[in-house]
C-alpha atoms as a PDB file:
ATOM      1  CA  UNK A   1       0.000   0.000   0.000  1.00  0.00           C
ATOM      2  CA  UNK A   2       1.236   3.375  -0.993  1.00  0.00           C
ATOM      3  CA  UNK A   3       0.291   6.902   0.910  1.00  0.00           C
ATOM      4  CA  UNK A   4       0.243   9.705  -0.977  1.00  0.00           C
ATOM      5  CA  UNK A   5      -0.300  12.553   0.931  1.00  0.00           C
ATOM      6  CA  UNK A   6      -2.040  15.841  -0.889  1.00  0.00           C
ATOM      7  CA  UNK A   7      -0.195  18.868   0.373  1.00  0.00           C
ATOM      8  CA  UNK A   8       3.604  17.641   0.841  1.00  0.00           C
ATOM      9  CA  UNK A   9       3.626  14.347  -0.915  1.00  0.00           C
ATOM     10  CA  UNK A  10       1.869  14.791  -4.371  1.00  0.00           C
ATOM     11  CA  UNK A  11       3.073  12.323  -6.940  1.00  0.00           C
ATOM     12  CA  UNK A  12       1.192  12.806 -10.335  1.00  0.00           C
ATOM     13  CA  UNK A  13       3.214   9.793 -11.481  1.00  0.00           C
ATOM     14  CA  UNK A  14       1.444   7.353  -9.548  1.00  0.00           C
ATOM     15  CA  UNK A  15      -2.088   8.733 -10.106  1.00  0.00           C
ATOM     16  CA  UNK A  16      -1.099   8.642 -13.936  1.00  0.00           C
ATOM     17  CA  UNK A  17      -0.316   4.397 -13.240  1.00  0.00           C
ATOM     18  CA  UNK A  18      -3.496   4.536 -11.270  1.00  0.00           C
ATOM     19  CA  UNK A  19      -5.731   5.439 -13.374  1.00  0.00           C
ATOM     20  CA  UNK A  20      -4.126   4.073 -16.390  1.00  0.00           C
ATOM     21  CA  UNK A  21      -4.693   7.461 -17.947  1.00  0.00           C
ATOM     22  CA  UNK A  22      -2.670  11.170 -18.289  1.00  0.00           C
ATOM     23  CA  UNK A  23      -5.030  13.502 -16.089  1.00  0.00           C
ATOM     24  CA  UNK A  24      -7.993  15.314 -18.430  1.00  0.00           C
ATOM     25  CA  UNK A  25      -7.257  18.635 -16.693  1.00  0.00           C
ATOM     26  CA  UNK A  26      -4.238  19.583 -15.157  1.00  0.00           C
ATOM     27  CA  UNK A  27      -3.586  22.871 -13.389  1.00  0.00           C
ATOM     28  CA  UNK A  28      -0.361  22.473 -11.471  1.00  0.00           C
ATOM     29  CA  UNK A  29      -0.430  25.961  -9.843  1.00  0.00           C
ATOM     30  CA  UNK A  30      -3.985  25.895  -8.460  1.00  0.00           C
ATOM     31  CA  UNK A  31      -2.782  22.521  -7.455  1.00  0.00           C
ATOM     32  CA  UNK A  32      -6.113  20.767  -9.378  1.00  0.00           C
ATOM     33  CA  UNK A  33      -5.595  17.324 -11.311  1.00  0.00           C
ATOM     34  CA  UNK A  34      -8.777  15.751 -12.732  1.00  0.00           C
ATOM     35  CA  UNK A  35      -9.196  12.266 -14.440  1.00  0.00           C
ATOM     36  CA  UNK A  36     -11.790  10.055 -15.969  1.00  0.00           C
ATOM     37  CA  UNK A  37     -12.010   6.979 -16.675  1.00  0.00           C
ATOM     38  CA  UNK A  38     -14.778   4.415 -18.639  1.00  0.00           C
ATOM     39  CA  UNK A  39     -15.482   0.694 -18.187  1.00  0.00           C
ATOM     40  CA  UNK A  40     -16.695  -1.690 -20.494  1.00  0.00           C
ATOM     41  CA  UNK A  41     -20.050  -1.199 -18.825  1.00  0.00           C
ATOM     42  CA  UNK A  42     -20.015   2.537 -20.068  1.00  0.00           C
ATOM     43  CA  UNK A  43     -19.437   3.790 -16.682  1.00  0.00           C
ATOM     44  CA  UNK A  44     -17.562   6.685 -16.180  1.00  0.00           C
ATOM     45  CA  UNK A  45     -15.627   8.113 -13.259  1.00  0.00           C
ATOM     46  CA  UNK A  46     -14.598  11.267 -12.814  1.00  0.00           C
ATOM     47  CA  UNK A  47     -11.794  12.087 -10.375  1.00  0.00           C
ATOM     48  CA  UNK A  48     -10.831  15.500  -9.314  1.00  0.00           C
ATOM     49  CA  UNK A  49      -8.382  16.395  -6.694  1.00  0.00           C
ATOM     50  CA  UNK A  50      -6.936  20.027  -5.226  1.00  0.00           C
ATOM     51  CA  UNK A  51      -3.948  19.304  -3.441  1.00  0.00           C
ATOM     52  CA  UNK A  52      -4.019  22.768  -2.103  1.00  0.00           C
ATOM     53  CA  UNK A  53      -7.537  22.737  -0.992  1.00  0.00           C
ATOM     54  CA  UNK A  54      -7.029  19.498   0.368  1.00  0.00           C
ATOM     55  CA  UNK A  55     -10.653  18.470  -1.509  1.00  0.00           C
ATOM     56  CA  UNK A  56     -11.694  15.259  -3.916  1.00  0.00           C
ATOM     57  CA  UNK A  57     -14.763  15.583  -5.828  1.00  0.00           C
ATOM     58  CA  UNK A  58     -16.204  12.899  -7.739  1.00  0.00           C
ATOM     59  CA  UNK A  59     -18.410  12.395 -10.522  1.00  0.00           C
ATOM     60  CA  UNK A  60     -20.093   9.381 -11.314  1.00  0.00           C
ATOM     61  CA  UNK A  61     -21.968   8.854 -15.045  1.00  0.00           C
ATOM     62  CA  UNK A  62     -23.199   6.269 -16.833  1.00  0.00           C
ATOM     63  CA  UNK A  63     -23.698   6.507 -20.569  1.00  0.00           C
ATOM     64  CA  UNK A  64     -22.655  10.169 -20.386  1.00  0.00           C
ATOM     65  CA  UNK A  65     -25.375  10.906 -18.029  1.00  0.00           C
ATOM     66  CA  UNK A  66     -24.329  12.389 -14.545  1.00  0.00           C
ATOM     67  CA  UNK A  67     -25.901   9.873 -12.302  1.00  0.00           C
ATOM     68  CA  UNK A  68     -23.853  11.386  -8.739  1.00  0.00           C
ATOM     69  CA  UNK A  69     -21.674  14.092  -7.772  1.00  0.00           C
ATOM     70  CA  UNK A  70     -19.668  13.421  -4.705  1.00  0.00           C
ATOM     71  CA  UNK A  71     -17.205  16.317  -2.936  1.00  0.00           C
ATOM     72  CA  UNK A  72     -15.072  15.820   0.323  1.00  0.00           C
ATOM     73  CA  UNK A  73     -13.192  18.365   2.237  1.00  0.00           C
ATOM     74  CA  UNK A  74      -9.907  18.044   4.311  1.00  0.00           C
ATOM     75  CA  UNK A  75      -8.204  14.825   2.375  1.00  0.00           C
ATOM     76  CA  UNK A  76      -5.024  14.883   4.021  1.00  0.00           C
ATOM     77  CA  UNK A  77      -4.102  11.561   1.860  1.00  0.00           C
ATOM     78  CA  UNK A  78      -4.826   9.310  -0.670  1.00  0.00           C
ATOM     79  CA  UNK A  79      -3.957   5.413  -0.572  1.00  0.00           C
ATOM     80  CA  UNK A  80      -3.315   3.481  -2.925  1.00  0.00           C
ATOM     81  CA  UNK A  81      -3.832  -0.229  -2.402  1.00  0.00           C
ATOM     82  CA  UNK A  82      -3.806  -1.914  -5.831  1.00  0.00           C
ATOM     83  CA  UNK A  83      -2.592  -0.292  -9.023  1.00  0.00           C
ATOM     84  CA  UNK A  84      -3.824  -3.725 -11.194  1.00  0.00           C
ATOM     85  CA  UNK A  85      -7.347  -3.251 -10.276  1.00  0.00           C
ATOM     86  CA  UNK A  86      -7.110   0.773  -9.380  1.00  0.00           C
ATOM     87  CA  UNK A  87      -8.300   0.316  -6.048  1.00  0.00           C
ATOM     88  CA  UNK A  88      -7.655   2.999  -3.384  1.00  0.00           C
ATOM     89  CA  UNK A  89      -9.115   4.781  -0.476  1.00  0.00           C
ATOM     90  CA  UNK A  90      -9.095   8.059   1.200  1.00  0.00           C
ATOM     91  CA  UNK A  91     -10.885   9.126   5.181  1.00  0.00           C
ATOM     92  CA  UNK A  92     -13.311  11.907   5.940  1.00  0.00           C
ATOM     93  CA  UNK A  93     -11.644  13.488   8.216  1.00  0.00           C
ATOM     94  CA  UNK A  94     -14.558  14.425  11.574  1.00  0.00           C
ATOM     95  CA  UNK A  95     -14.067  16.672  14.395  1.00  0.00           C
ATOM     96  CA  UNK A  96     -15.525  13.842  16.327  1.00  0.00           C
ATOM     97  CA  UNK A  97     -12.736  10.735  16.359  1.00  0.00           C
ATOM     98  CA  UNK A  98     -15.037   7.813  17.048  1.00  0.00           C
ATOM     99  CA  UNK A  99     -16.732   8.579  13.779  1.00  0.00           C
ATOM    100  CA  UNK A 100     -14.928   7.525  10.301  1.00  0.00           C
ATOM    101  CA  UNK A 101     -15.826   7.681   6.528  1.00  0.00           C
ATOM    102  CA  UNK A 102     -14.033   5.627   4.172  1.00  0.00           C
ATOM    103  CA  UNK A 103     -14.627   5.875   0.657  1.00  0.00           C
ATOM    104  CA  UNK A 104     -13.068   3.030  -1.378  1.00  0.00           C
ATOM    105  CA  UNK A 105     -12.886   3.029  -5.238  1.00  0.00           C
ATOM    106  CA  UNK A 106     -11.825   0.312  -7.799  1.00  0.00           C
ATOM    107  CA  UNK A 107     -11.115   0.771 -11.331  1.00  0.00           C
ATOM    108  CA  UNK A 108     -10.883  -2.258 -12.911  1.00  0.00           C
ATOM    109  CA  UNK A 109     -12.090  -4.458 -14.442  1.00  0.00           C
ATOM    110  CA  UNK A 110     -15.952  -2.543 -13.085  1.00  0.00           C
ATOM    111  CA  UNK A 111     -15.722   1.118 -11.321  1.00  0.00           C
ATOM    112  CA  UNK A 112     -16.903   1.073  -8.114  1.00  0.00           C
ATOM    113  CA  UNK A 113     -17.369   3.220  -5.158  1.00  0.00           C
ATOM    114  CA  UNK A 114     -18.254   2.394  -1.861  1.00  0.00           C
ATOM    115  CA  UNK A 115     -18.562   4.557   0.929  1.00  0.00           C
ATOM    116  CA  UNK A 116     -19.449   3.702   4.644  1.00  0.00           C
ATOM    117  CA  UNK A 117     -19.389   5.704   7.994  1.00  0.00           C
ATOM    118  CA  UNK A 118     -18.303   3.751  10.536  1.00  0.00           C
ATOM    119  CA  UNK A 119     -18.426   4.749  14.894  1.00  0.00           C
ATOM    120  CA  UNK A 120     -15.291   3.201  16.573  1.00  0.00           C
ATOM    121  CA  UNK A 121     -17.126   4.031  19.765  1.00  0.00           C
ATOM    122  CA  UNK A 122     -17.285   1.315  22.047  1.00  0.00           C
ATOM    123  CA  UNK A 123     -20.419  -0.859  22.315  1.00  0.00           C
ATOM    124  CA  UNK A 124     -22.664  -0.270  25.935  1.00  0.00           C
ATOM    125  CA  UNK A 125     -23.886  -3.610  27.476  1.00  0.00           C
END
């Protein structure tokens, strides 16, 4: 697993073997890289990251119709778990700690994203 962080660790290279793909928009000094990507299902994902803002948004279509927009604040990293497949993850950050939001996204051979909130609080009896 690789951790790329957004604000001090930014490595377009291994986004670019993520994805498969050169970024669709690139604007290196407002620190904004966007890619997309299509299955064989006619899904498309579309990934855009600020590495200044420290945001992801994400666009989900299928057939070239915009089925969800997703946008997340505070992404202090990226990781990537599988480049084969494209899988990788990122964490909502919360104010409150017993509370995390991962969203995972694969690639290949389908896109996928799942997202799930999770509380780390312990359970009461």
């Amino acid at each position: 697993m690789e951790t790329i962080k957004l604000q001090s660790d930014w490595d377009s290279l291994a986004l670019i073997e993520l994805f498969c793909t050169e970024p669709q928009t690139v604007r290196a000094q407002d620190g904004y890289w966007c890619y997309e990507v299509t299955d064989t299902s006619d899904t498309t994902l579309k990934f855009g990251v600020n590495t200044i803002a420290e945001s992801i948004q994400i666009e989900l279509k299928l057939a070239g119709e915009s089925k969800a927009i997703l946008s997340f604040e505070l992404i202090e990293s990226i990781e990537i778990i599988d480049y084969h497949q494209g899988k990788f993850s990122f964490i909502v950050p919360r104010d409150n700690q017993a509370i995390k939001t991962v969203i995972n996204i694969e690639l290949r051979p389908k896109i996928q994203v799942h997202c799930s909130t999770l509380s780390l609080s312990p359970q009461k009896n």
